[in-house]
C-alpha atoms as a PDB file:
ATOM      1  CA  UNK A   1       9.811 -51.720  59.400  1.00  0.00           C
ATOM      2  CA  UNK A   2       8.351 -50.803  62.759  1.00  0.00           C
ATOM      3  CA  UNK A   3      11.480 -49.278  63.870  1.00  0.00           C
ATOM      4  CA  UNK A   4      12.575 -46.984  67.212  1.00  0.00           C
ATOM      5  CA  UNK A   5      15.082 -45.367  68.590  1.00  0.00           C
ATOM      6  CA  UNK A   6      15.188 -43.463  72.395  1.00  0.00           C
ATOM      7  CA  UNK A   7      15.289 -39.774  72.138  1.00  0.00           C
ATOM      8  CA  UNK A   8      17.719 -38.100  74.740  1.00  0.00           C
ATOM      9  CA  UNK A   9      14.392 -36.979  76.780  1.00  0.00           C
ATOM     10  CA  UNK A  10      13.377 -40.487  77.236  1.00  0.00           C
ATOM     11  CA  UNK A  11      10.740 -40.095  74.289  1.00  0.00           C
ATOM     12  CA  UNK A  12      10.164 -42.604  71.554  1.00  0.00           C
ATOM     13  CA  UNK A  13      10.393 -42.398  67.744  1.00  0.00           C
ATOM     14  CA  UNK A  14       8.911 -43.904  65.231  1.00  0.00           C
ATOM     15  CA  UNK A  15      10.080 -44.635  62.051  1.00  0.00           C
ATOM     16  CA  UNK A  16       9.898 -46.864  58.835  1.00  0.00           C
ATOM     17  CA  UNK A  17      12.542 -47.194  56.103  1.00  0.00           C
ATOM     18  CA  UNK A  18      12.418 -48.150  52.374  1.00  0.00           C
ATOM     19  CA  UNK A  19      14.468 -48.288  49.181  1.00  0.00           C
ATOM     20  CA  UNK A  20      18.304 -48.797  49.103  1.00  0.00           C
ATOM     21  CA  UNK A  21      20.490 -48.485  51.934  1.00  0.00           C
ATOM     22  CA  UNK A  22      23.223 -46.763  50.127  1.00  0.00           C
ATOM     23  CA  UNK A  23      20.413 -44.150  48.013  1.00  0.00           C
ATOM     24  CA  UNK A  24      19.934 -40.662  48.318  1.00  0.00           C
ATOM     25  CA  UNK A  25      18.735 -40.248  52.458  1.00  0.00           C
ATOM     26  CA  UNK A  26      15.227 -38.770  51.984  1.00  0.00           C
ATOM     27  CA  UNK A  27      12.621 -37.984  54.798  1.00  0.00           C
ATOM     28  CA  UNK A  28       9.020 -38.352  54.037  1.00  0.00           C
ATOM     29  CA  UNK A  29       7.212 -36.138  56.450  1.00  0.00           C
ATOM     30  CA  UNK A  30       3.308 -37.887  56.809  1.00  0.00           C
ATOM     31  CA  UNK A  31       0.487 -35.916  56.608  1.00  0.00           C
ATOM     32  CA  UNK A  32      -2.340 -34.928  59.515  1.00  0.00           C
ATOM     33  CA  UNK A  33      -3.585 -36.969  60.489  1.00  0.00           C
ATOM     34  CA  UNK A  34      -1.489 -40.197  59.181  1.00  0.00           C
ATOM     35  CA  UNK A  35       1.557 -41.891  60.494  1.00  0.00           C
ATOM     36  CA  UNK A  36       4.651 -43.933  59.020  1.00  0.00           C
ATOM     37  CA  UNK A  37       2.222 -46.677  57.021  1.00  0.00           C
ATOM     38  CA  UNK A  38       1.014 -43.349  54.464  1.00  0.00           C
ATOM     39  CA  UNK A  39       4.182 -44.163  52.402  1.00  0.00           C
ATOM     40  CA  UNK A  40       2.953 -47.434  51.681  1.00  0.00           C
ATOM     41  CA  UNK A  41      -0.499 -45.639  50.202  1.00  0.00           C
ATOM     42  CA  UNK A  42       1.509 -43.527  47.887  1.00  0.00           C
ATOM     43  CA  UNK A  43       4.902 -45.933  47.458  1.00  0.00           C
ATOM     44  CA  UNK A  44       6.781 -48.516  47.768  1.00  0.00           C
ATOM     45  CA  UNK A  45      10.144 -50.168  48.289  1.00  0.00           C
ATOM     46  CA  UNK A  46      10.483 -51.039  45.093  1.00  0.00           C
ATOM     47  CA  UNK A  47       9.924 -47.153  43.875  1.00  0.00           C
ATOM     48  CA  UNK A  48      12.453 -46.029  46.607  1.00  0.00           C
ATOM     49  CA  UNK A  49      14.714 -48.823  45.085  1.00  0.00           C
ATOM     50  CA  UNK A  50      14.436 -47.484  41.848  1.00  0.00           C
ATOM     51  CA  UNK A  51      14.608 -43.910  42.528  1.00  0.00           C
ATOM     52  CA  UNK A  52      17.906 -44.816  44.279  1.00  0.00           C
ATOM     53  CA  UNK A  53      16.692 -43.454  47.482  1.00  0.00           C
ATOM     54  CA  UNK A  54      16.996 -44.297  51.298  1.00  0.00           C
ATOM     55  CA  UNK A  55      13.630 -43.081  52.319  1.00  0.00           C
ATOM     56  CA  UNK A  56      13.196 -42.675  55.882  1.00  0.00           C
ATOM     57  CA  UNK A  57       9.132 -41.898  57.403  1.00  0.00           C
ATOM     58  CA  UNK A  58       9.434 -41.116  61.367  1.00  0.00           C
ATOM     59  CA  UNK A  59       6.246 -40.958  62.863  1.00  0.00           C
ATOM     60  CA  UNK A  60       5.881 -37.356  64.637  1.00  0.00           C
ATOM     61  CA  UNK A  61       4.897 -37.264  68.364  1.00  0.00           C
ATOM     62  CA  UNK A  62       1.861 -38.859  69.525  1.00  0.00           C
ATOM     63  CA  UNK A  63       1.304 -40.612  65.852  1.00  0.00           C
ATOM     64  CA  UNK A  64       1.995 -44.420  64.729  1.00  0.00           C
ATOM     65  CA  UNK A  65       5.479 -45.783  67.469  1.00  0.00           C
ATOM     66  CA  UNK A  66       6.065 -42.502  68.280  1.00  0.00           C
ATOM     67  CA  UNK A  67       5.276 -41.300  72.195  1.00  0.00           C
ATOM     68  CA  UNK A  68       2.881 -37.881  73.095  1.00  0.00           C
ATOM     69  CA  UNK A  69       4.860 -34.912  73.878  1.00  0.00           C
ATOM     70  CA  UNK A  70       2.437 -32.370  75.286  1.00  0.00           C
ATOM     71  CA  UNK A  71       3.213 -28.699  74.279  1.00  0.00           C
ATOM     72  CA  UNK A  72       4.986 -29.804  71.130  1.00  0.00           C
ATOM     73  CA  UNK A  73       5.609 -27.339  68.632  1.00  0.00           C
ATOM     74  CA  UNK A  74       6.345 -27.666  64.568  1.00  0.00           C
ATOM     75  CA  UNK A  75       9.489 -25.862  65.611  1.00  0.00           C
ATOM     76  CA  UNK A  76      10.630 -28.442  68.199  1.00  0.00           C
ATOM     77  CA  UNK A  77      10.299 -31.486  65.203  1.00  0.00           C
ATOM     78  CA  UNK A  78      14.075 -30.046  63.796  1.00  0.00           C
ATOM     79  CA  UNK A  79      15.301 -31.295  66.570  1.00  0.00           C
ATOM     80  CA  UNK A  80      14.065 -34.935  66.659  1.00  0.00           C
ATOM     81  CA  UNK A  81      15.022 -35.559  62.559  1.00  0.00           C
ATOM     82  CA  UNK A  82      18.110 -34.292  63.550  1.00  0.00           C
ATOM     83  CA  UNK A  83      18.448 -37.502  66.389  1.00  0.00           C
ATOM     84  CA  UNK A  84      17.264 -39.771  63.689  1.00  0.00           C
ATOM     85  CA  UNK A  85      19.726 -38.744  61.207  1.00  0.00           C
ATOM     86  CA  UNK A  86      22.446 -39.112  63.629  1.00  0.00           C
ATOM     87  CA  UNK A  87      21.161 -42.626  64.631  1.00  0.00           C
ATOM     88  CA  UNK A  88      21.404 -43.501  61.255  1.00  0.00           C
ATOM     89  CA  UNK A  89      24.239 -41.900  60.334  1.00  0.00           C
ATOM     90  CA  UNK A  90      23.313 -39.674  58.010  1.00  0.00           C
ATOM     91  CA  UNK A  91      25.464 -35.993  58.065  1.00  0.00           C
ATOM     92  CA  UNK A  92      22.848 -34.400  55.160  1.00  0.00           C
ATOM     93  CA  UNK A  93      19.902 -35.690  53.816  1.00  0.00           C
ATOM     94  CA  UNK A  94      16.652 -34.040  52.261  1.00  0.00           C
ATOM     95  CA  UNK A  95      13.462 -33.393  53.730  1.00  0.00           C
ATOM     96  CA  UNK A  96      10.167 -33.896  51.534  1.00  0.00           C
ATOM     97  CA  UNK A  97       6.442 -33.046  53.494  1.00  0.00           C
ATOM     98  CA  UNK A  98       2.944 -33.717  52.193  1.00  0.00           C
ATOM     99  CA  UNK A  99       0.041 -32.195  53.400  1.00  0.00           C
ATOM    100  CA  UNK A 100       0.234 -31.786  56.977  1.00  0.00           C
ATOM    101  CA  UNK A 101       3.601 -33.083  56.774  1.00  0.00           C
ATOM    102  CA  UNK A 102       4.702 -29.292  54.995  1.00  0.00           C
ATOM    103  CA  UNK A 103       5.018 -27.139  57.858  1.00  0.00           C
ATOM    104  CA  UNK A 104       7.317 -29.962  59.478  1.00  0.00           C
ATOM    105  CA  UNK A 105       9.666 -29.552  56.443  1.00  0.00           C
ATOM    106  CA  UNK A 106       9.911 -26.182  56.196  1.00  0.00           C
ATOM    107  CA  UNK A 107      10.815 -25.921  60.242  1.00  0.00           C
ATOM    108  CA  UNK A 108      13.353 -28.408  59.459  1.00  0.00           C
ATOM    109  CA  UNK A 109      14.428 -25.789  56.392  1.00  0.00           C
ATOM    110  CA  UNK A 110      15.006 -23.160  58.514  1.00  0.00           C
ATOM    111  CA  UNK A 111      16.438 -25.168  61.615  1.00  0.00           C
ATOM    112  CA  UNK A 112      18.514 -27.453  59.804  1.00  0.00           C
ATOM    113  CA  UNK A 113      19.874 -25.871  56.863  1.00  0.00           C
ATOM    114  CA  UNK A 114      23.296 -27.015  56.635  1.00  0.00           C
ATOM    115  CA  UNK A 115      22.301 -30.423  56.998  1.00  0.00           C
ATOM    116  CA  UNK A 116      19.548 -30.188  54.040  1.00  0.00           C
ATOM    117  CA  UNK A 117      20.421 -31.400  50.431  1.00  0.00           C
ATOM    118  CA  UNK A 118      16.699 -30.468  49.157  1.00  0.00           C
ATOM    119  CA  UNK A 119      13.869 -29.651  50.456  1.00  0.00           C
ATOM    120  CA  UNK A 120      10.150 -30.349  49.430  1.00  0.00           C
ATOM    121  CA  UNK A 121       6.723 -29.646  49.812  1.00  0.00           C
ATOM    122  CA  UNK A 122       3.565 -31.751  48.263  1.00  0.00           C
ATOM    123  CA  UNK A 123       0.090 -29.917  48.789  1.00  0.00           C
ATOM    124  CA  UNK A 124       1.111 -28.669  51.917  1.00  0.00           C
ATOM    125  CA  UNK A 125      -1.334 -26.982  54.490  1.00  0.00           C
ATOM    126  CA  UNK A 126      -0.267 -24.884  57.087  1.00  0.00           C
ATOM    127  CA  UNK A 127      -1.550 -24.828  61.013  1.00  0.00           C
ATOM    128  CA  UNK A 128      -5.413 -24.215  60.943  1.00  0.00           C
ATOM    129  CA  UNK A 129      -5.239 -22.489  64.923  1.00  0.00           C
ATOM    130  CA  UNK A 130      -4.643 -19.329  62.498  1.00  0.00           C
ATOM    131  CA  UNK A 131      -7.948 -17.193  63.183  1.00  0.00           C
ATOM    132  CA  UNK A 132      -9.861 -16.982  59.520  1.00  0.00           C
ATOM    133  CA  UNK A 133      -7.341 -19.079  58.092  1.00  0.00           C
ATOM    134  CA  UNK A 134     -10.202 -21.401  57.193  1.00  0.00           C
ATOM    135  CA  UNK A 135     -13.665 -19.011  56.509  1.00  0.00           C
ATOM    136  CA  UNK A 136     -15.052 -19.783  53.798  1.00  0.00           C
ATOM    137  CA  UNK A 137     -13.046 -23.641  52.652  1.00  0.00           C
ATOM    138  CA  UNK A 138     -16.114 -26.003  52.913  1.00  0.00           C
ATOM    139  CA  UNK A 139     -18.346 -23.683  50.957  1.00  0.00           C
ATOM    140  CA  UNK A 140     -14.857 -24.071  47.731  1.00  0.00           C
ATOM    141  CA  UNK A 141     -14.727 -27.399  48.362  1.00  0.00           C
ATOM    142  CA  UNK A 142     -18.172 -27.564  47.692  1.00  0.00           C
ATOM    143  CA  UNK A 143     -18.358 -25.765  45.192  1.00  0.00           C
ATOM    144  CA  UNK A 144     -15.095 -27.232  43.218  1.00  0.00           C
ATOM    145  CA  UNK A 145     -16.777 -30.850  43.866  1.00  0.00           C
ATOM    146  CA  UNK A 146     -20.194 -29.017  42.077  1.00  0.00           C
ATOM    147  CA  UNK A 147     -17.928 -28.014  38.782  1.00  0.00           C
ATOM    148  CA  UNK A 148     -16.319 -31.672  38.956  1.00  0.00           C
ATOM    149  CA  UNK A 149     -19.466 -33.259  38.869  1.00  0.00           C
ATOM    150  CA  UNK A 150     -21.155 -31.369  36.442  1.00  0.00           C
ATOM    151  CA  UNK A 151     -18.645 -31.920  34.417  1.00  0.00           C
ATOM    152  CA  UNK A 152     -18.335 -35.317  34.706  1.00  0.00           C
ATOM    153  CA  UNK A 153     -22.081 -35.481  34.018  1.00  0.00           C
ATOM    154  CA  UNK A 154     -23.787 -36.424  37.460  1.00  0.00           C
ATOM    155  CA  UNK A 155     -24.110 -33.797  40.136  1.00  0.00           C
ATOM    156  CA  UNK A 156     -22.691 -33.618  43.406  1.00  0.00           C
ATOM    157  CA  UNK A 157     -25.575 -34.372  46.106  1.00  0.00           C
ATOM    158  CA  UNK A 158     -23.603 -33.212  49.842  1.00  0.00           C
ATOM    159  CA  UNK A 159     -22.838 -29.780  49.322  1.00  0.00           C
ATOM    160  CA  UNK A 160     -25.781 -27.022  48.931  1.00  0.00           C
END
């Protein structure tokens, strides 16, 4: 736990592992905002143990251990899995993203893709920055929460 290694541009990473050391290598991409510790809200080491997997959860730059890299890109995160894995020794390995974590697994898809056994995304968003990408998502989220209220038989009292 609480684990770093020295990137070659002097940067930190941070990163936790869980499960077995000789399971399937698996890298938990965190979601946005979150770090390293969101594993622990969704798993354990005992369910990486049992799955048979080594899962690895690097913090991306600026989260959790890991240091601020101004003008970072999704594109340039490849790069830094692919110094982890070789710190750990780990030739292929798959790549799993949740939420904000998605569009970090997919770069690493398309950058990586010899090295990938699997890859995998969990209610992924994409980058909001997209103009009109978001018009119009508090007013469904509102109105989903309405149906799931009235349906549950109370009614939902923040959204108009």
């Amino acid at each position: 736990m609480n684990q770093t290694i020295k990137l070659a541009d002097g940067r930190k990473l941070g990163y936790d592992e869980f499960g077995s050391q000789d399971g399937r290598p698996v890298f938990y991409f965190h979601g946005t905002p979150s770090s390293r510790l969101e594993w622990q809200l969704f798993g354990s080491d005992a369910l990486a143990k049992a799955l048979r997997l080594r899962l690895i959860v690097p913090d991306r730059p600026g989260m959790g251990l890991s240091s601020f890299a101004a003008g970072r890109r999704i594109s340039d995160w490849p790069a830094d899995v692919a110094s982890l894995a070789d710190h750990l020794g780990m030739q292929r390995f798959a790549v799993l993203g949740y939420s904000g974590g998605g569009p970090y697994a997919v770069a690493c898809a398309l950058a990586l893709p010899e090295r990938l056994t699997r890859v995998g995304v969990v209610s992924g968003a994409g980058p909001f920055d997209q103009p009109g990408l978001t018009d119009g998502s508090a007013q469904a989220i509102c109105n989903f929460s309405s149906w799931c209220m009235r349906n549950r038989g109370c009614r939902a009292r923040h959204c108009a």
